[in-house]
Every structure is written in C-alpha cells, then in structure tokens.
Protein backbone atom coordinates (compact mmCIF):
# COMPACT_ATOMS: atom_id res chain seq x y z
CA UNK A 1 -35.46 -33.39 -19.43
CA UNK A 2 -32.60 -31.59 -18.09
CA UNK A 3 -30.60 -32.92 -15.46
CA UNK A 4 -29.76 -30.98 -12.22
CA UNK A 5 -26.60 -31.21 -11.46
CA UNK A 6 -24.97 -30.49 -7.20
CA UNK A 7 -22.48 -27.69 -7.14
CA UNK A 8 -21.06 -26.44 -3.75
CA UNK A 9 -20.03 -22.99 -3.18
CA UNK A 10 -17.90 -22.21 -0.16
CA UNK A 11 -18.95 -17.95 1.55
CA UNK A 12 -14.99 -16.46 2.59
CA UNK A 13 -14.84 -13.18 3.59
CA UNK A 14 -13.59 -10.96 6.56
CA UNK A 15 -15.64 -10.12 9.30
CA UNK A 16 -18.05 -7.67 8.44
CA UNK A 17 -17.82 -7.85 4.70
CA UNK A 18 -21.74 -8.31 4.44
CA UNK A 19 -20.96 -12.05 4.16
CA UNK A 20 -23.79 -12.86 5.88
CA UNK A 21 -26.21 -10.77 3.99
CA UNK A 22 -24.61 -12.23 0.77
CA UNK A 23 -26.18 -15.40 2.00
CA UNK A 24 -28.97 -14.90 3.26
CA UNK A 25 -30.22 -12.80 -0.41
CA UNK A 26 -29.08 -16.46 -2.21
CA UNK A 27 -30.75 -18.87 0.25
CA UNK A 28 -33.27 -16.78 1.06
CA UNK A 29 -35.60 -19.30 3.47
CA UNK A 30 -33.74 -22.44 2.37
CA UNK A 31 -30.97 -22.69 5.08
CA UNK A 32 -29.98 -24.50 8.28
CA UNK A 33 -28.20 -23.94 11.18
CA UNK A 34 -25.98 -26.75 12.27
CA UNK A 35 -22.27 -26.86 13.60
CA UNK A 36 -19.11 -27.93 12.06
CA UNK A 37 -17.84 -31.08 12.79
CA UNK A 38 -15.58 -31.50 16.39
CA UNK A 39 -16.27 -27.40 16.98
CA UNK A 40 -18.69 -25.40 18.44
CA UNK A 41 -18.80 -22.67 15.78
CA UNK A 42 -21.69 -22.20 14.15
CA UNK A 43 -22.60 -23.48 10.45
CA UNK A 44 -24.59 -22.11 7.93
CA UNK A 45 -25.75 -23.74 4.70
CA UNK A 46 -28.47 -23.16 2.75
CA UNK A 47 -29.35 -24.33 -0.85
CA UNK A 48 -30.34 -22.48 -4.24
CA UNK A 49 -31.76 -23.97 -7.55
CA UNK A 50 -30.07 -21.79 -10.57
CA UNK A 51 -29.53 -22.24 -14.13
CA UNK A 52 -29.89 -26.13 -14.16
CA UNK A 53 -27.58 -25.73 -10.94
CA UNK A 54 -28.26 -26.84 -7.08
CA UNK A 55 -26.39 -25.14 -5.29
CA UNK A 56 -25.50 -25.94 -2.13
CA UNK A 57 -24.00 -22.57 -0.17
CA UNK A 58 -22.25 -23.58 2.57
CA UNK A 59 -21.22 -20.14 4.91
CA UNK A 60 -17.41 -19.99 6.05
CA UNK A 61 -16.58 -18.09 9.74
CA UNK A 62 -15.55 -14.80 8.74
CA UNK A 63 -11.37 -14.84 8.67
CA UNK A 64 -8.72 -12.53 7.72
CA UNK A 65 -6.55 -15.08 6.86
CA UNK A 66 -6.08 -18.66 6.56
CA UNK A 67 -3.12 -19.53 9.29
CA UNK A 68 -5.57 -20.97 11.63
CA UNK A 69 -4.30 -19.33 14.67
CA UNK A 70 -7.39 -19.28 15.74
CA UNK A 71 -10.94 -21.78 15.62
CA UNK A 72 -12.79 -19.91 13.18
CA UNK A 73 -9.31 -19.59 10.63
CA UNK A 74 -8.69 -23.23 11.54
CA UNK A 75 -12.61 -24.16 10.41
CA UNK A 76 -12.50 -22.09 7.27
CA UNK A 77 -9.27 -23.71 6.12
CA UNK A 78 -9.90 -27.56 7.03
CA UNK A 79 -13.54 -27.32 5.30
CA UNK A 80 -11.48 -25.88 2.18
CA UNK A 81 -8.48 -28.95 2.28
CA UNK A 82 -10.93 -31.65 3.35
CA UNK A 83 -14.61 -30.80 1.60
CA UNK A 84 -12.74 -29.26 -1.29
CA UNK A 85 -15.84 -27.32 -2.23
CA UNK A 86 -16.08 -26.99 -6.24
CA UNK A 87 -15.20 -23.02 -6.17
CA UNK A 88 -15.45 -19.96 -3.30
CA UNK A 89 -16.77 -17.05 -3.54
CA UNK A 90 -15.06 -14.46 -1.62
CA UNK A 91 -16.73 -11.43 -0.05
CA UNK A 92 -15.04 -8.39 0.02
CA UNK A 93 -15.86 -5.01 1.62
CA UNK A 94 -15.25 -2.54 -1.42
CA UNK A 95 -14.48 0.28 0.56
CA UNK A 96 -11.50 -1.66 2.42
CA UNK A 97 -10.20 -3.77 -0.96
CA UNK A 98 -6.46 -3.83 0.44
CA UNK A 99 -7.47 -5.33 3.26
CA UNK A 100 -9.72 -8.01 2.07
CA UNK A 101 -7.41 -9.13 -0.86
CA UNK A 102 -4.65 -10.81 2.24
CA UNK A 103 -7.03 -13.48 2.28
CA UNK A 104 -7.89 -13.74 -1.55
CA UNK A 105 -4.05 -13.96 -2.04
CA UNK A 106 -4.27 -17.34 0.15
CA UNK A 107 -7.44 -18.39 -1.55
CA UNK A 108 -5.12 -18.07 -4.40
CA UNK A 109 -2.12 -19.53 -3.37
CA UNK A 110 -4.49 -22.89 -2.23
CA UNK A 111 -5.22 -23.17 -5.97
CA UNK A 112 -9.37 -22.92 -5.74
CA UNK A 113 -11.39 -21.74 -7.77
CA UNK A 114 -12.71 -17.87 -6.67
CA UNK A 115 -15.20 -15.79 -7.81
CA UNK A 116 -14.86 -12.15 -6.46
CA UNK A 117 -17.51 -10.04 -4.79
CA UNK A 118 -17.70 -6.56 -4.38
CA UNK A 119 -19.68 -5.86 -2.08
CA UNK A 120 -21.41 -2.72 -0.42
CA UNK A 121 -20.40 -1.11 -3.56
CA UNK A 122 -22.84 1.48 -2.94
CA UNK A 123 -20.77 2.69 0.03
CA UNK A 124 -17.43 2.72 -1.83
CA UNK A 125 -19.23 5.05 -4.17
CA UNK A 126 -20.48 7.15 -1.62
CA UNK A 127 -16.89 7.63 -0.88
CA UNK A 128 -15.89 8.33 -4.12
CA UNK A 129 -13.91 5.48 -4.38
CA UNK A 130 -13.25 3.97 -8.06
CA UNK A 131 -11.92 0.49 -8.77
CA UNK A 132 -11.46 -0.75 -11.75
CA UNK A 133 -12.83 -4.29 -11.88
CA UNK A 134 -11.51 -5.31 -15.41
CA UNK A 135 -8.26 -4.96 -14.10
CA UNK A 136 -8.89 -6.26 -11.23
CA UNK A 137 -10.00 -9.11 -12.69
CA UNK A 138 -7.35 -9.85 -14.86
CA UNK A 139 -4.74 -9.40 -12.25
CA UNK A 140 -6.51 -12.10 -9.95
CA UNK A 141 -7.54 -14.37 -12.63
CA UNK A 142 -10.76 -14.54 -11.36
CA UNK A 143 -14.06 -13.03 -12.44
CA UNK A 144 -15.49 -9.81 -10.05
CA UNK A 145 -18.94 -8.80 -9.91
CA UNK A 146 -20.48 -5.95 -8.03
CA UNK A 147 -22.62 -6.16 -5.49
CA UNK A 148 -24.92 -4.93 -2.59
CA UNK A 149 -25.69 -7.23 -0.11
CA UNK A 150 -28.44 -5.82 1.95
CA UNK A 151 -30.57 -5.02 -0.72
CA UNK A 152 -30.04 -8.20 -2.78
CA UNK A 153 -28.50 -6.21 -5.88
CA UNK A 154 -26.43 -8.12 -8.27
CA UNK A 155 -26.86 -11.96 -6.70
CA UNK A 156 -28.30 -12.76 -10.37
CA UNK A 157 -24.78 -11.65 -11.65
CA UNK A 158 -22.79 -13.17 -8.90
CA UNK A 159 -24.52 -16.70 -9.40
CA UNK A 160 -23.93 -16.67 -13.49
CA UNK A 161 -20.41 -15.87 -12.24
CA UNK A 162 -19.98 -18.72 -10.68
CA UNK A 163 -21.30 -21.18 -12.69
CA UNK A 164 -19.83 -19.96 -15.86
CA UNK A 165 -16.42 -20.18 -13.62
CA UNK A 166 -17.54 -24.20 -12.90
CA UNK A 167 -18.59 -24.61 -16.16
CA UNK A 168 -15.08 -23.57 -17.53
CA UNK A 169 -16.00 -20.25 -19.63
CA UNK A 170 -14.50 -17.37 -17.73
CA UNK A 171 -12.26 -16.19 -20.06
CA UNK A 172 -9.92 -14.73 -17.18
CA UNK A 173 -9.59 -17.59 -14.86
CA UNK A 174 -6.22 -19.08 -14.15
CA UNK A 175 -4.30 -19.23 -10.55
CA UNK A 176 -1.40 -16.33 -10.90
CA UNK A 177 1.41 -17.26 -8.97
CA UNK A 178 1.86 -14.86 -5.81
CA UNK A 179 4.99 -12.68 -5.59
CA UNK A 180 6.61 -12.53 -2.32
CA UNK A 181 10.00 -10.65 -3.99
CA UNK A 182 12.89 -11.53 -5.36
CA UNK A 183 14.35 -12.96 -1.94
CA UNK A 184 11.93 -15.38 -1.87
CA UNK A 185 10.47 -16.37 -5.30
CA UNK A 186 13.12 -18.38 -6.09
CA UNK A 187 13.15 -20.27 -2.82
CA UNK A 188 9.30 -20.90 -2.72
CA UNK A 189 9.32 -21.99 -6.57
CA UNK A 190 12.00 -24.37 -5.60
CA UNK A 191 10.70 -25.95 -2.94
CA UNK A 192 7.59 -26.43 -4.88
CA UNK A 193 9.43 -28.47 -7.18
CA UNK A 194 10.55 -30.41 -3.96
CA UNK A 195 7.33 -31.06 -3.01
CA UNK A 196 6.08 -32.01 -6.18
CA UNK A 197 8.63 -35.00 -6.44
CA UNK A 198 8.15 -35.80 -2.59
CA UNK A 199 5.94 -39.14 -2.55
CA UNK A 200 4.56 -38.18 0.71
CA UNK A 201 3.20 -35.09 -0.46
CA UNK A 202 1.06 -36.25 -3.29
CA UNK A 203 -2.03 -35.59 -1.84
CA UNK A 204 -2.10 -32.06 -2.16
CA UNK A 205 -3.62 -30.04 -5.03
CA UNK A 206 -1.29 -27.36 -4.52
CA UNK A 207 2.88 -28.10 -4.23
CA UNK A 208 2.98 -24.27 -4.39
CA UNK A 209 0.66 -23.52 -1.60
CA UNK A 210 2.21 -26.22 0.44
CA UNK A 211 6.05 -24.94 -0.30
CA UNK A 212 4.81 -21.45 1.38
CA UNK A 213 2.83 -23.42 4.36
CA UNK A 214 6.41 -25.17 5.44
CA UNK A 215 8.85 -21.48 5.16
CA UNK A 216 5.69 -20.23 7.21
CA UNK A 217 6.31 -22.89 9.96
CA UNK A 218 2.78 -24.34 9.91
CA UNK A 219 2.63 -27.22 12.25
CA UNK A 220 -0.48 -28.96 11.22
CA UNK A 221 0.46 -29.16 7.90
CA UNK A 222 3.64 -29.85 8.08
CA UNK A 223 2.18 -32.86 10.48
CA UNK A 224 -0.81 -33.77 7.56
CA UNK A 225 1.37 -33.86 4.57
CA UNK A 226 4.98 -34.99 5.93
CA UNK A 227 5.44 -38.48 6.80
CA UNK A 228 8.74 -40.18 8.02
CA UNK A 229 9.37 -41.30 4.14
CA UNK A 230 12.70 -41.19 2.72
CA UNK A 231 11.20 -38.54 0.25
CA UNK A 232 9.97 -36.59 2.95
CA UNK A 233 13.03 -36.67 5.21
CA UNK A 234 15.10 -34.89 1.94
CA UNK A 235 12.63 -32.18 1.87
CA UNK A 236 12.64 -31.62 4.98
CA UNK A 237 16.64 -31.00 5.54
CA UNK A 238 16.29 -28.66 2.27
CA UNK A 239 13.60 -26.77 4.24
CA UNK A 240 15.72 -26.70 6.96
CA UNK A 241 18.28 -25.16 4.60
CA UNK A 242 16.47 -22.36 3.65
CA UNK A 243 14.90 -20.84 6.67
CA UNK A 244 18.18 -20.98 8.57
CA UNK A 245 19.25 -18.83 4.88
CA UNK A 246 16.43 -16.61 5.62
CA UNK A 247 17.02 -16.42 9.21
CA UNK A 248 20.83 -15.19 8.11
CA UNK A 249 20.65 -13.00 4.92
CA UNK A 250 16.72 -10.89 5.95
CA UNK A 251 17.53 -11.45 9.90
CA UNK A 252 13.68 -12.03 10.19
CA UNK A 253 11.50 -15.28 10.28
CA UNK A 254 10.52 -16.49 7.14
CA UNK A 255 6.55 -16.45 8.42
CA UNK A 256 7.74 -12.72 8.64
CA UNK A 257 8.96 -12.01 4.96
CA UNK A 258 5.83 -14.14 3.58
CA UNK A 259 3.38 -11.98 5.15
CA UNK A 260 5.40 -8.91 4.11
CA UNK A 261 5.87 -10.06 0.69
CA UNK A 262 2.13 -11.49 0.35
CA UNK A 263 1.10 -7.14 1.20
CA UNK A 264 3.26 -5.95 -0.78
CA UNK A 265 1.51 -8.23 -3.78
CA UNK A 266 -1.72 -6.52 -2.18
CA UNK A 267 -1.11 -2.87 -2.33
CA UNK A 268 0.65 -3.25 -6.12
CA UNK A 269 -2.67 -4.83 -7.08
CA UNK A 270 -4.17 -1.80 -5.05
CA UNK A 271 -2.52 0.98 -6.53
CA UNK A 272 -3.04 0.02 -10.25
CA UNK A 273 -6.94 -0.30 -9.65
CA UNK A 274 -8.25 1.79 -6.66
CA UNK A 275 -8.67 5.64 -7.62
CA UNK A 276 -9.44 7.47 -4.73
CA UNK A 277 -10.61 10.71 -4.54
CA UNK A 278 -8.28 13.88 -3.32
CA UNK A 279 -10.04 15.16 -0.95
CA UNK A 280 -9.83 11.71 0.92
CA UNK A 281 -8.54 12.70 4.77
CA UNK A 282 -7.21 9.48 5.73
CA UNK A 283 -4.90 9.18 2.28
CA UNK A 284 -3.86 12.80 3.11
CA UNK A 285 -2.83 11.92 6.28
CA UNK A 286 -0.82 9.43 5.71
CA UNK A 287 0.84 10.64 2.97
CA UNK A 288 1.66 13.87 5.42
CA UNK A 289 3.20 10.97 7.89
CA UNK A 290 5.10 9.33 5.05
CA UNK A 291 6.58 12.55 4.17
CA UNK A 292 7.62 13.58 7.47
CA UNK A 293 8.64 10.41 8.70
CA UNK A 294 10.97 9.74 6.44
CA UNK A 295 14.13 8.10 7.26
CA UNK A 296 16.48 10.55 5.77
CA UNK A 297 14.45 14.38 5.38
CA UNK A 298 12.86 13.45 8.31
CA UNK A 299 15.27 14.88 10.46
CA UNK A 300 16.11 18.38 8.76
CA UNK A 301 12.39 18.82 8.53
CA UNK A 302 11.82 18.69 12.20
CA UNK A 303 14.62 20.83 12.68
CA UNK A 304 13.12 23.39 10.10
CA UNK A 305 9.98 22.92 12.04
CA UNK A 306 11.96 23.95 15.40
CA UNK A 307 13.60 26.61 14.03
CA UNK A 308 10.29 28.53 12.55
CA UNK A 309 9.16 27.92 16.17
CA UNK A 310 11.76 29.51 17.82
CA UNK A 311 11.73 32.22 15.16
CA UNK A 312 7.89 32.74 15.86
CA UNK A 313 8.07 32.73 19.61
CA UNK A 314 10.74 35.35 19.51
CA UNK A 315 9.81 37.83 16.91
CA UNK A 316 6.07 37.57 16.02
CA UNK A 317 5.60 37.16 20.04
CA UNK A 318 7.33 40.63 20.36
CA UNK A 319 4.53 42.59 19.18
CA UNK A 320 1.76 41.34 21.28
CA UNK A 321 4.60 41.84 24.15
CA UNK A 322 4.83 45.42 23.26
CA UNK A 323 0.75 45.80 23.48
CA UNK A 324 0.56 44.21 26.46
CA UNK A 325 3.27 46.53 28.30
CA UNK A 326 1.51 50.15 26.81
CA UNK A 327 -1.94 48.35 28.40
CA UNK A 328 -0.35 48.03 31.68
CA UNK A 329 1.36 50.99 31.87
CA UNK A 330 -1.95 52.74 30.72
CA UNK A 331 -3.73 51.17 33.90
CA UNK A 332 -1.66 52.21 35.92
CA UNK A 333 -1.20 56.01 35.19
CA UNK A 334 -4.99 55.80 35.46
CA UNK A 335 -4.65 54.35 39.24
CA UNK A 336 -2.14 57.06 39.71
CA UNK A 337 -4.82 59.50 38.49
CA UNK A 338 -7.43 57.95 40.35
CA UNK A 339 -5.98 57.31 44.02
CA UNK A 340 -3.70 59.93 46.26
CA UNK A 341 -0.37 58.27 47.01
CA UNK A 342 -0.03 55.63 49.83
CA UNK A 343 0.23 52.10 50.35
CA UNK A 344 -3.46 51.34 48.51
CA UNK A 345 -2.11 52.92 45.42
CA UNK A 346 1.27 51.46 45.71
CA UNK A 347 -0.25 48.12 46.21
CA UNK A 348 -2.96 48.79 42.80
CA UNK A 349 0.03 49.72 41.05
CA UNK A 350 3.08 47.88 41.25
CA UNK A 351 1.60 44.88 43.46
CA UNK A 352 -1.67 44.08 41.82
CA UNK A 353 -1.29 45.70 37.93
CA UNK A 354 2.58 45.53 37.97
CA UNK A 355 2.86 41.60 38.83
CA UNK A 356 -0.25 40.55 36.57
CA UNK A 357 1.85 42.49 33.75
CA UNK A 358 4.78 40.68 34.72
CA UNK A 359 2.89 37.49 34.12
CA UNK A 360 1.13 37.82 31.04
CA UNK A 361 3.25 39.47 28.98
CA UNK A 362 4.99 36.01 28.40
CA UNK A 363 1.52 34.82 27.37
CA UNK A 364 1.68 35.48 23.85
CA UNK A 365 5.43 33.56 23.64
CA UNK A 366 3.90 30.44 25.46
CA UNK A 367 0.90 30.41 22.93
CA UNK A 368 2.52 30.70 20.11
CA UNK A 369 5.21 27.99 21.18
C-alpha cells in the first residue's frame, strides 16, 4: 500500500493574476477560510490528493513584491521565512510577464523552490503575444507551465510540475544568482560571504538573500537575524562600509540601485523571450517616446519639429490666405452690386464683410500651427 505523503504549496502572485481562480480549480470544494496569525487578512487553504501527494495549498495575499511595506507583503513574506512551505508556485499574468517576474526575482533571491505559472494564456494569445517558455525556463531555473485559470486548463500539468520539482526531477531547477550590475555584484556576493561566516546569521537558508535584505535597509530583518554578537557587530560596520560607498560613488540609496538593478534583470529576461507583435500600440508608443526623448537628438528633433511648423504656418497657410481674400472681395462687389451707395452699404461692406475678412483670414495660420 502506498503511502501518502503531506506536501505544502505556497499561491504568490500579483493582484489580479487569476491567483485566486488558480486555487479555487485545485481545491475545488476542499478549502477554508481562516485568518493568518496576529492579522486580519484573510487566509485561504484548501487541500488536494495527487499522484500519491496531499497537498495542502495554502493561498498567499496577492503582492508585487516582498519588502513588506505593507500587511499583505509583510504576511506573504513571514509565512515564506517562518512556515517555509516545501515549494511556491507563482502566478503570473502572461500578458504583463515583466511585471510579474519583480516578484519571482525575490522568490528567487529567498532561495525556494518555484514552479512558474502562466496564466490567462489565452489572453496573451489573443494579443498576439509569444513567449518562449523553454527559455524562460532555463533562465529562471524553474519549470513553467501554461495555464488558464478560469476554465481549469492545464492544473493537471501545473500539479505534475510541482511534484516532479519536490521530488527532485526537473531537469532545469537550480536558484540563478540575480544580477543587480557590475556596481553591485561584487558588493552583494561579498557580503554574502560575510553573512555566511557571521554566527548570528546561521539561521537563514539564504546568506545571499539576506546580504541584499541589509544594502536594502530592511529593518525587521536586520532586527530577526542580527544579534549584538561579536560576529554580528563586524558585519555590521562592513555594511556600514558599503552603503556609505554606494551613497558616494551612484549618489542614490542602495534600496534604490537594488530595485533598479533587480528590473533591469527583468526586462533582459523579457526581451530574449517575449515576441510581441508589430502592430502592438503601446510598444509603438513608447518606442516613439524613447526616440524623441532622448537625451542628446532630443533637442535638434524638437527644433526640426518647430521649424517645419513655422515653415507650414507661413507658406502652406498662404494659399488658403489667398482664397479667403478673392471670397471676400467677391462678396463684396456683389453688395456693391446689390445696394445703392450709403451708410447700409458702407456698413455691409467694409464694416460687416471687411472686418469678418480681417479675422479669418488668419484662420488657416492658427490651424495649421
């Protein structure tokens, strides 16, 4: 008789990433509604038998990232340090894959296990939006699997997924170290090695992960993980050290240059795996704005753009000019025609059709312009 052995899987994903629907097509009736412990937010867990597997699915708030500035970022991350949930699957909106990948890259960067998921794939094709999910996968390290939520489409996939992931036979798993540039590689890889010889800082999984939580300035942790140890108080003067080096040499806060390095990781990934097609308006537009934006043709462009507006105003406008003097003079050699002289005429004439004439004949400059 086979045993059944307890897995639990941890739901991450951004708000409105069709996390919820995820869920609710793996639990189906077998879920609860509770809340997490000390908070008011609400939890969701439900259970799944799969494979030999029960699964217990416990349902993360939705976060786009894992600073915990605020309850529901704070929740997600605690229940990840302190329940330490045997892998995560993250939920990801496939039409919006840049954005969703900031908070793989921490998922990363914590060293869990992740299984990716694709979902409301049938949107991004709608769109005409190609990603290629090999290399996607290989670049993560983590298996991705396609699916749609709301109509319970590829949950059989996303479950072998993750249990071939806990059982050890994903061929592309591994935790990729992130790249926040050249400034700061060598500081963060560095102060890992700090951390890994600090005594006081043996209780995390992830020396890495906690080397970029410190630069960031991250209060709690730094509170959780540093004690007054002699260990501790070294690493904490070399961390000193380098954000005043920071501070200096990028004149920004290191929090600053992580986040900037950590999406520029995020649209590399992007670029080599996301086709998208031509006739997309919002890449268009941008890439109008980058062009004529930029910081050094920016500025003769704008005066090229000036120029052909004064050149139109003036030249093109003088035809329309030209038609709009013949019709006024036409109207009023019929008035002349049509009234005897005296002051009605006069007024018809110079008062009336001569000072609308006036007027609009600078109508075609000011539309143009």
């Amino acid at each position: 008789m086979n045993e059944t052995r307890e897995i639990t899987i941890a739901l991450a994903g951004n708000p409105n990433s069709g996390k919820t629907s995820i869920f609710n097509a793996i639990t189906g009736a077998h879920q609860k509604v509770a809340n997490f412990p000390g908070v008011t937010i609400e939890k969701r867990e439900g259970r799944k038998k799969h494979n030999g597997y029960d699964i217990r699915l416990v349902d993360l708030p939705g976060s786009y990232n894992l600073t915990a500035y605020s309850p529901d970022e704070k929740v997600a991350r605690d229940f990840i340090i302190n329940e330490r949930p045997d892998l995560i699957i993250n939920v990801i909106d496939s039409g919006n894959l840049e954005r969703g990948l900031y908070l793989t890259m921490q998922l990363i960067e914590m060293g869990v296990d992740v299984v990716i998921d694709l979902n409301m794939w049938d949107e991004a094709q709608e769109a005409g939006i190609e990603i290629n999910t090999e290399k996607l996968s290989r670049l993560l390290g983590a298996p991705v699997v396609k699916t749609i939520g709301n109509r319970a489409q590829g949950i059989d996939a996303l479950l072998e997924a993750s249990i071939s992931l806990q059982e050890d036979e994903d061929k592309t798993h591994r935790h990729p170290p992130i790249s926040y540039g050249p400034r700061l590689d060598d500081i963060v890889t560095d102060l890992s090695r700090q951390v890994s010889c600090c005594g006081a800082c043996r209780a995390c999984r992830n020396p890495r992960w906690l080397a970029v939580k410190l630069l960031e300035g991250d209060s709690e942790i730094k509170h959780k993980y540093l004690e007054k140890e002699d260990s501790s108080l070294l690493l904490e003067r070399r961390l000193e050290e380098y954000v005043n080096h920071l501070k200096k040499t990028a004149n920004q806060d290191p929090e600053a240059a992580i986040s900037e390095g950590r999406y520029g990781y995020v649209a590399g990934i992007v670029r080599e795996v996301v086709k998208r097609p031509p006739t997309d308006r919002m890449r268009l537009s941008v890439q109008i704005d980058n062009f004529l934006t930029h910081r050094l043709w920016g500025y003769p462009i704008f005066l090229l753009i000036i120029w052909l507006i004064f050149q139109a105003t003036f030249k093109i406008g003088l035809y329309p000019m030209g038609w709009i003097n013949a019709g006024v003079a036409f109207l009023q050699a019929g008035v002349i025609k049509a009234l005897p002289p005296g002051l009605i005429s006069d007024m018809m004439i110079d008062g009336v059709i001569g000072g609308l004439g006036a007027v609009i004949v600078f109508l075609p400059n000011i539309v143009i312009a």
